[in-house]
N, C-alpha and C. Protein backbone atom coordinates (compact mmCIF):
# COMPACT_ATOMS: atom_id res chain seq x y z
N UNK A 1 83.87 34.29 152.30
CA UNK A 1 84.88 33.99 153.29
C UNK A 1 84.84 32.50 153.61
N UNK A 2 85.95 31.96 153.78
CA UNK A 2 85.76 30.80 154.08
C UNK A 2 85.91 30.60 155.95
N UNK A 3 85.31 29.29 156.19
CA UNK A 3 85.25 29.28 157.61
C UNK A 3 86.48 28.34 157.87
N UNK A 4 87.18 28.76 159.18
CA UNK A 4 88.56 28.01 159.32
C UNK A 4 88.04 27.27 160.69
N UNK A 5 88.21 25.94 160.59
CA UNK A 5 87.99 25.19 161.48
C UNK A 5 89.20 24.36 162.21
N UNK A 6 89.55 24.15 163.25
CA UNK A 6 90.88 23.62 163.58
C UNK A 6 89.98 22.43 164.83
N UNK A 7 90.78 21.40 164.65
CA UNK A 7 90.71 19.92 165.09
C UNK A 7 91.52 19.74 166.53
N UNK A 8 91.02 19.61 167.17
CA UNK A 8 91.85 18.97 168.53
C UNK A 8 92.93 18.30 168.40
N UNK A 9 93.71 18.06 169.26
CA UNK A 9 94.78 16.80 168.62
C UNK A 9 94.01 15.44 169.01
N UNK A 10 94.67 14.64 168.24
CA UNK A 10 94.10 13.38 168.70
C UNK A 10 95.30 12.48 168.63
N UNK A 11 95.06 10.81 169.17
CA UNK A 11 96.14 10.06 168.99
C UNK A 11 96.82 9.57 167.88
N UNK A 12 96.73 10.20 166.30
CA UNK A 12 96.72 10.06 165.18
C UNK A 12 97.91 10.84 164.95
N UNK A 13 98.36 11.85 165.74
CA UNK A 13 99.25 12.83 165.56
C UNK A 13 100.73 12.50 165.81
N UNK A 14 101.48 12.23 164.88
CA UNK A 14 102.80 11.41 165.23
C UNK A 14 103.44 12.16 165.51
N UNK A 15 104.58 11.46 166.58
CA UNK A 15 105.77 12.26 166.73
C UNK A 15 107.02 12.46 165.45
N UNK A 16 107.32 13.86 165.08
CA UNK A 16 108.01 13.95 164.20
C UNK A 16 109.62 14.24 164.72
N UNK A 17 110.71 13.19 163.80
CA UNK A 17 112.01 13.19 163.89
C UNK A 17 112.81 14.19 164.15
N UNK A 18 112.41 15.07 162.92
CA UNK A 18 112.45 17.05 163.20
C UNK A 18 112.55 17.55 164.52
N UNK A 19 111.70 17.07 165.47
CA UNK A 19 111.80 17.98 166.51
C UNK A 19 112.90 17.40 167.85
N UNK A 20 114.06 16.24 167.40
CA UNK A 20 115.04 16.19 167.53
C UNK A 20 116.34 16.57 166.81
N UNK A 21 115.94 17.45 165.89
CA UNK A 21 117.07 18.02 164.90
C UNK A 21 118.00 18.90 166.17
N UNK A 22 117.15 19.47 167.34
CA UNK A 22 118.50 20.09 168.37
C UNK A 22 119.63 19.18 168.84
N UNK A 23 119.50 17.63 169.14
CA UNK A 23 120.32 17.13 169.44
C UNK A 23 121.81 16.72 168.46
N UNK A 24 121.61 16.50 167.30
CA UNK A 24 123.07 16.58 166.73
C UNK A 24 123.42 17.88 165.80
N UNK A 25 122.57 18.76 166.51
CA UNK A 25 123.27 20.32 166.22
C UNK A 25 124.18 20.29 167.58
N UNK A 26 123.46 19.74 168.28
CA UNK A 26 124.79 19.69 169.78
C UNK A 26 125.81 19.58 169.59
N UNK A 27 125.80 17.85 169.12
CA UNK A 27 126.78 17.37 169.01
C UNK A 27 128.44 17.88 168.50
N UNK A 28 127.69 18.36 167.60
CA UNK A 28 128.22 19.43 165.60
C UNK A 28 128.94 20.33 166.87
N UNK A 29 127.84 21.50 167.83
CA UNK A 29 128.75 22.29 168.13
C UNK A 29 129.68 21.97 169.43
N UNK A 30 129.28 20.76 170.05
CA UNK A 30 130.56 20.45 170.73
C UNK A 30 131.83 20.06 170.70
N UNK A 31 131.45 19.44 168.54
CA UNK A 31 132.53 18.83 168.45
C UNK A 31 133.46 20.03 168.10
N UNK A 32 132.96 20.56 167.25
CA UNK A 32 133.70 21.92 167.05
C UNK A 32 134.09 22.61 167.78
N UNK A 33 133.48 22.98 169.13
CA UNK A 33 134.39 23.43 170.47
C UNK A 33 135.33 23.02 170.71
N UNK A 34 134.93 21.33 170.99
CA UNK A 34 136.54 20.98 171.34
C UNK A 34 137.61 21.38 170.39
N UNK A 35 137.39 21.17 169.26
CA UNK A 35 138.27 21.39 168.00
C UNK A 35 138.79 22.38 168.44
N UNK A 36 138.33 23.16 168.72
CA UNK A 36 138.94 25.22 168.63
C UNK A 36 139.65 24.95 170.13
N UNK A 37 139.47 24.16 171.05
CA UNK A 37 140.02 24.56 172.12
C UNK A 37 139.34 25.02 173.06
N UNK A 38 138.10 24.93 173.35
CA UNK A 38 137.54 25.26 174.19
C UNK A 38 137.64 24.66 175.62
N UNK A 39 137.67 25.86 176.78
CA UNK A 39 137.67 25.15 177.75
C UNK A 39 135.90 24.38 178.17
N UNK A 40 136.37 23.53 179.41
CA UNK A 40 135.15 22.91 179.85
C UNK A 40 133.94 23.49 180.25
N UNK A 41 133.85 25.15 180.59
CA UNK A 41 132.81 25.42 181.26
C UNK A 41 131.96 26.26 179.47
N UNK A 42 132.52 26.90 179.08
CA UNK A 42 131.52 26.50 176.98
C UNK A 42 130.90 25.63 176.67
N UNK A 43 131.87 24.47 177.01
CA UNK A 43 131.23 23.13 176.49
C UNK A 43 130.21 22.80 176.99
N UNK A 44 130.27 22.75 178.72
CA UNK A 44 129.47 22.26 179.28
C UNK A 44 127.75 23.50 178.99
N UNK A 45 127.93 25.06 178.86
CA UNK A 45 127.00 25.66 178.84
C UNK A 45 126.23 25.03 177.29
N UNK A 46 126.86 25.07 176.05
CA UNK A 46 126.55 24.13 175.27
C UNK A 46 125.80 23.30 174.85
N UNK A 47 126.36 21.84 176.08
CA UNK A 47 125.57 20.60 176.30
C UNK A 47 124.14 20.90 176.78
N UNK A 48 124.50 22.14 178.05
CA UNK A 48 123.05 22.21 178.48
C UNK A 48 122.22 22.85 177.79
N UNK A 49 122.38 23.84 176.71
CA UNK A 49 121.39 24.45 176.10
C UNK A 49 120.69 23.50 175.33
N UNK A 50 122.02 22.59 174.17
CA UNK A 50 121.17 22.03 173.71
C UNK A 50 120.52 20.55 173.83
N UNK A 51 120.68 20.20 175.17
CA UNK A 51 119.62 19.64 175.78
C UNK A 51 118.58 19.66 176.21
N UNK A 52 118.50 21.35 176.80
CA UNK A 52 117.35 21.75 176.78
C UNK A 52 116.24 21.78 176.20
N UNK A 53 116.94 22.58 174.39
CA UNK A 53 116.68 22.62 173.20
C UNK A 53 115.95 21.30 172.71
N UNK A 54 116.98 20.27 173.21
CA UNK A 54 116.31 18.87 172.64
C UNK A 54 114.82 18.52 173.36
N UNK A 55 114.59 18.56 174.38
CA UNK A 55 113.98 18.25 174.97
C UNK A 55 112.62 19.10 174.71
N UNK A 56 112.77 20.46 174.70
CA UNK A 56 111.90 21.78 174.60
C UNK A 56 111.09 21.00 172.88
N UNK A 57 111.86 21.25 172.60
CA UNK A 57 111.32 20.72 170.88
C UNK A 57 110.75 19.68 170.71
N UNK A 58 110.76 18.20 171.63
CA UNK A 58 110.44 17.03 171.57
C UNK A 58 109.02 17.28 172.30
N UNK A 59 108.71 18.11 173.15
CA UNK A 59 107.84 17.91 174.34
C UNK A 59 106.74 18.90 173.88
N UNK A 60 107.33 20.00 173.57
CA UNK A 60 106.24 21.43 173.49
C UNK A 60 105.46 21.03 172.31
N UNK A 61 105.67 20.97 171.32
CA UNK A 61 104.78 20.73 170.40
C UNK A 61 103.14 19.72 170.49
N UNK A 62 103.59 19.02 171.60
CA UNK A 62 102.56 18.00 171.99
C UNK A 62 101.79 18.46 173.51
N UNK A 63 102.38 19.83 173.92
CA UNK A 63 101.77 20.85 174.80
C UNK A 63 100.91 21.58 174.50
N UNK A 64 101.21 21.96 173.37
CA UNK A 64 100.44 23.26 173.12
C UNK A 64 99.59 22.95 171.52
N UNK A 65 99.68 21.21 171.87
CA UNK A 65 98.57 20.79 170.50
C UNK A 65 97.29 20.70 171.68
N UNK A 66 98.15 20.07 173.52
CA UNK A 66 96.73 19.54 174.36
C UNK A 66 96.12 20.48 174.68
N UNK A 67 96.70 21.75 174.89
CA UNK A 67 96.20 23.31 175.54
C UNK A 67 95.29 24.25 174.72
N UNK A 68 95.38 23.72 173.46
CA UNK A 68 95.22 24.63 172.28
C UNK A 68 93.75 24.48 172.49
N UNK A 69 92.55 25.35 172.18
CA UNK A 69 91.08 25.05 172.19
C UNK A 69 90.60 25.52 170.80
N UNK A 70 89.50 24.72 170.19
CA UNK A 70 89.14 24.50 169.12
C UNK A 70 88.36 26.03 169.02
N UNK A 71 88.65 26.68 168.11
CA UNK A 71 87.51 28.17 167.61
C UNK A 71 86.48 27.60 167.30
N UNK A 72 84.87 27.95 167.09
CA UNK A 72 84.16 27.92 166.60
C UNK A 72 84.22 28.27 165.52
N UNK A 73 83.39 28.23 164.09
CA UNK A 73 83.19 28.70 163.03
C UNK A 73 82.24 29.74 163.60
N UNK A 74 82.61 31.56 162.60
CA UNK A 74 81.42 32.60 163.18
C UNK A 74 80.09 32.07 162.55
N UNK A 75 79.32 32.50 163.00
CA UNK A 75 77.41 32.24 162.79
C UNK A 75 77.45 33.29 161.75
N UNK A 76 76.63 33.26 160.84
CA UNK A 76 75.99 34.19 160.12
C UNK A 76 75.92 35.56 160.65
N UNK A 77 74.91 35.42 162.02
CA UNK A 77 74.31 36.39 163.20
C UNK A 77 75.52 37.39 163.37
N UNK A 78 77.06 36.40 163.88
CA UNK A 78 78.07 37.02 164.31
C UNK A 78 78.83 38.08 162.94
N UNK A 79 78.92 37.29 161.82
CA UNK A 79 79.14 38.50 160.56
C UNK A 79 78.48 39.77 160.48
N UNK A 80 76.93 39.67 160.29
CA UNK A 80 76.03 40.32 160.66
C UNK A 80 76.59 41.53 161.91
N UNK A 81 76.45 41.37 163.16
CA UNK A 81 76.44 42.53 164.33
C UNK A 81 77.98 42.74 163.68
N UNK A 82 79.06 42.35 163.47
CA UNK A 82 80.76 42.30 163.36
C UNK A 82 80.69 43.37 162.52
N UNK A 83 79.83 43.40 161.10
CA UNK A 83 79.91 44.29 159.90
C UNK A 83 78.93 45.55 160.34
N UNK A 84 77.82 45.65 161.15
CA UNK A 84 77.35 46.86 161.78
C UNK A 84 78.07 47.30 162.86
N UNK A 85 78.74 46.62 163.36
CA UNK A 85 79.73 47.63 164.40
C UNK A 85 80.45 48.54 164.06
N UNK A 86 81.35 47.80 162.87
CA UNK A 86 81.88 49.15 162.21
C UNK A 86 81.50 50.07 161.38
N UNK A 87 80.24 50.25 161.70
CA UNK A 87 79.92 51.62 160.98
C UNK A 87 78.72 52.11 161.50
């Protein structure tokens, strides 16, 4: 088995472009609202989602890299009692 080890974040971790891809999906579907005729209160629900969206995507990823806590690798010991438990 191999042991899976995961790294803290650190300041090495760039912000990626990607996680503004919600904002000119906005755009796309506002423009297309208007196109079709939409009245103002669509549009406006819209704007706000995907602002939200924009924002949610820009921010969370760098939340839940600071929140995240590193696993240990199991001990030998811990394989050991893990594989007599079940049986």
């Amino acid at each position: 088995m191999a042991n899976v080890t995961s790294r803290p974040a650190t300041q090495d971790d760039r912000f990626r472009a990607v996680q503004l891809l919600p904002a000119p999906a906005t755009v796309l579907a506002l423009a297309v609202g208007a196109a079709h005729g939409l009245d103002a209160v669509p549009l406006a629900v819209v704007a706000a989602v995907g602002a939200v969206a924009t924002v949610a995507s820009a921010l969370l990823p760098g939340q839940l890299a600071r929140t995240a806590r590193a696993m240990p690798a199991p001990t030998e010991s811990h394989r050991y009692r893990e594989g007599r438990d079940r049986h």
